[in-house]
Protein backbone atom coordinates (compact mmCIF):
# COMPACT_ATOMS: atom_id res chain seq x y z
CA UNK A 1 -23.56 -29.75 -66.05
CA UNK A 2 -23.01 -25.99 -67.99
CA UNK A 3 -19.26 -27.14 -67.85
CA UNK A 4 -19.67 -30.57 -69.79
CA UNK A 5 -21.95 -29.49 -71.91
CA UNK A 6 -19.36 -26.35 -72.72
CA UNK A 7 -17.07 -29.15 -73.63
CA UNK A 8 -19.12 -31.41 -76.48
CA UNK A 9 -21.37 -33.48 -73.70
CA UNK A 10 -24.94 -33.41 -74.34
CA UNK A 11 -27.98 -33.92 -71.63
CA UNK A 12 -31.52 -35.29 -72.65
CA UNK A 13 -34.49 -35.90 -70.23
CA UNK A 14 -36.39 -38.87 -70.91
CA UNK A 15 -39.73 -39.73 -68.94
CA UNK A 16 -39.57 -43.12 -69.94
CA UNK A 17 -36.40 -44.34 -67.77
CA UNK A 18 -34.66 -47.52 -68.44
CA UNK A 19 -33.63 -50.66 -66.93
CA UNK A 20 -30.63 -48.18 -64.66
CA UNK A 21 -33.24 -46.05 -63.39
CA UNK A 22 -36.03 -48.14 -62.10
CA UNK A 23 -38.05 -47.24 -65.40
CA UNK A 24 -38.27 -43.42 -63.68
CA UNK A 25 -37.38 -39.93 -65.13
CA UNK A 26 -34.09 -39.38 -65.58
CA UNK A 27 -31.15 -37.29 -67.35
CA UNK A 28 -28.94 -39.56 -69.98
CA UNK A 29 -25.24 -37.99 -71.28
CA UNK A 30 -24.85 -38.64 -75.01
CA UNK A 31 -21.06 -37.71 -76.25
CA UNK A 32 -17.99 -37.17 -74.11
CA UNK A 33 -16.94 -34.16 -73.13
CA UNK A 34 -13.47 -32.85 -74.59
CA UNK A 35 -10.60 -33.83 -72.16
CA UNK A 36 -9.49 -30.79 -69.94
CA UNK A 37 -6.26 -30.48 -67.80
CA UNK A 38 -6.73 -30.27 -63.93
CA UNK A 39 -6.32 -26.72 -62.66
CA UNK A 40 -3.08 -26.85 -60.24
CA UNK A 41 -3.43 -26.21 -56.78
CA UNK A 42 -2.62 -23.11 -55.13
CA UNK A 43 -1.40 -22.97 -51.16
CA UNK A 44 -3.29 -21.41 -48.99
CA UNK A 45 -0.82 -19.72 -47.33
CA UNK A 46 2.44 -19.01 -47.21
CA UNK A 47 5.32 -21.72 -46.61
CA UNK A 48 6.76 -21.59 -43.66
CA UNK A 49 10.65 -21.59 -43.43
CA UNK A 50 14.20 -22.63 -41.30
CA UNK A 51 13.90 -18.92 -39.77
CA UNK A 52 10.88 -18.86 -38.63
CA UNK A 53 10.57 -22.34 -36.89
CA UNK A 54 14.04 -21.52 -34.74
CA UNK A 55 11.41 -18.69 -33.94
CA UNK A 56 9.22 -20.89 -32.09
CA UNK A 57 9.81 -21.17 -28.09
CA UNK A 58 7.51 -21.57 -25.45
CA UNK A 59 4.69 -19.15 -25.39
CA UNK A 60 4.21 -18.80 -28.97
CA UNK A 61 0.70 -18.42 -30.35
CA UNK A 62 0.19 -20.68 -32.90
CA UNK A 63 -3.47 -21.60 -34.67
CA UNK A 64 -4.77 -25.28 -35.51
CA UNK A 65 -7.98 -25.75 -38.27
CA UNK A 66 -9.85 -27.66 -35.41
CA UNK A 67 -8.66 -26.57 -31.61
CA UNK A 68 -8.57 -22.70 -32.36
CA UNK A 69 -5.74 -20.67 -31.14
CA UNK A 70 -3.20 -22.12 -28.76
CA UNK A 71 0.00 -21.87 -27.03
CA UNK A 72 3.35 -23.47 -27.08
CA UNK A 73 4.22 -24.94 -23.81
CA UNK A 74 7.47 -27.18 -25.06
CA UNK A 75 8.75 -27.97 -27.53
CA UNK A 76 11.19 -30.96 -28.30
CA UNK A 77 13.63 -32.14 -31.33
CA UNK A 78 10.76 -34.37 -32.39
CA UNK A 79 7.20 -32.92 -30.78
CA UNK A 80 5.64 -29.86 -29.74
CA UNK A 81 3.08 -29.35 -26.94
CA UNK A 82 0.71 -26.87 -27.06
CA UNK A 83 -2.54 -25.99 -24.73
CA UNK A 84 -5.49 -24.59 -26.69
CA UNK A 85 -7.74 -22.01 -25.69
CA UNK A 86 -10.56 -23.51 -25.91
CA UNK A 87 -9.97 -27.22 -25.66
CA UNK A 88 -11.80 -28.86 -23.00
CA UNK A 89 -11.07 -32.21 -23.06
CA UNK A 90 -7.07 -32.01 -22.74
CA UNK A 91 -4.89 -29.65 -20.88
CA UNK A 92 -2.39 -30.11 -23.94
CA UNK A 93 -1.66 -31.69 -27.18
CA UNK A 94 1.36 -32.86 -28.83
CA UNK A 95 2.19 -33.06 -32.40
CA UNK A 96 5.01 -34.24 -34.44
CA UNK A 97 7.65 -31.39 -34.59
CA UNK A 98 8.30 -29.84 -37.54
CA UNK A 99 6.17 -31.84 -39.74
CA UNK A 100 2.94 -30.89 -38.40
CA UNK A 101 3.98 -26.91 -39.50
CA UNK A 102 5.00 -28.81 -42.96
CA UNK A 103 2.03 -30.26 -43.21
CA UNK A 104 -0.15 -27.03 -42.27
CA UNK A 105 -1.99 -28.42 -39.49
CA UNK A 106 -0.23 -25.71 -37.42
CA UNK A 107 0.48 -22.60 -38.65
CA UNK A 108 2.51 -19.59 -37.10
């Protein structure tokens, strides 16, 4: 709220309510706040290159957001196995090869 009201917006409190809030309490926005531009995106890490996925071979470490650390056990033209640490339910998992490094769902 401290940001729209920084640009022009203005909050009142009325006890009374209305027809939109059941006739409770509520906070109403009078003016429109001043149009700002959207703040560009920054990676999170860096991108990954040619060089360094001919790097990749079996045994690798490489880390997923959701299984944890894992290993490369093969690796294709078009898919790449890997066995996580602590994944339970399958022995291994294959993704789509390179795409899924692209992507950042695997990282290096």
């Amino acid at each position: 709220m401290n940001e729209l009201a920084a640009n022009g917006a203005q909050f009142t409190y009325k006890l009374e309510g209305g027809k939109a809030t059941g006739f409770k309490a509520g906070w109403w926005l009078s003016g429109y706040p001043k149009k700002t531009e959207p703040k560009a995106l920054e990676p999170e890490g860096p991108a990954i290159t040619e060089d360094d996925l001919s790097k990749i071979e079996e045994g690798t470490q490489v880390f997923h957001k959701n299984f944890g650390y894992g290993e490369v056990v093969s690796i294709g033209s078009d898919r790449i196995a890997v066995r996580f640490d602590n994944d339970k339910k399958k022995k291994e998992r294959e993704f789509m090869f390179p795409s899924t490094f692209f992507q950042g769902m695997l990282q290096l």
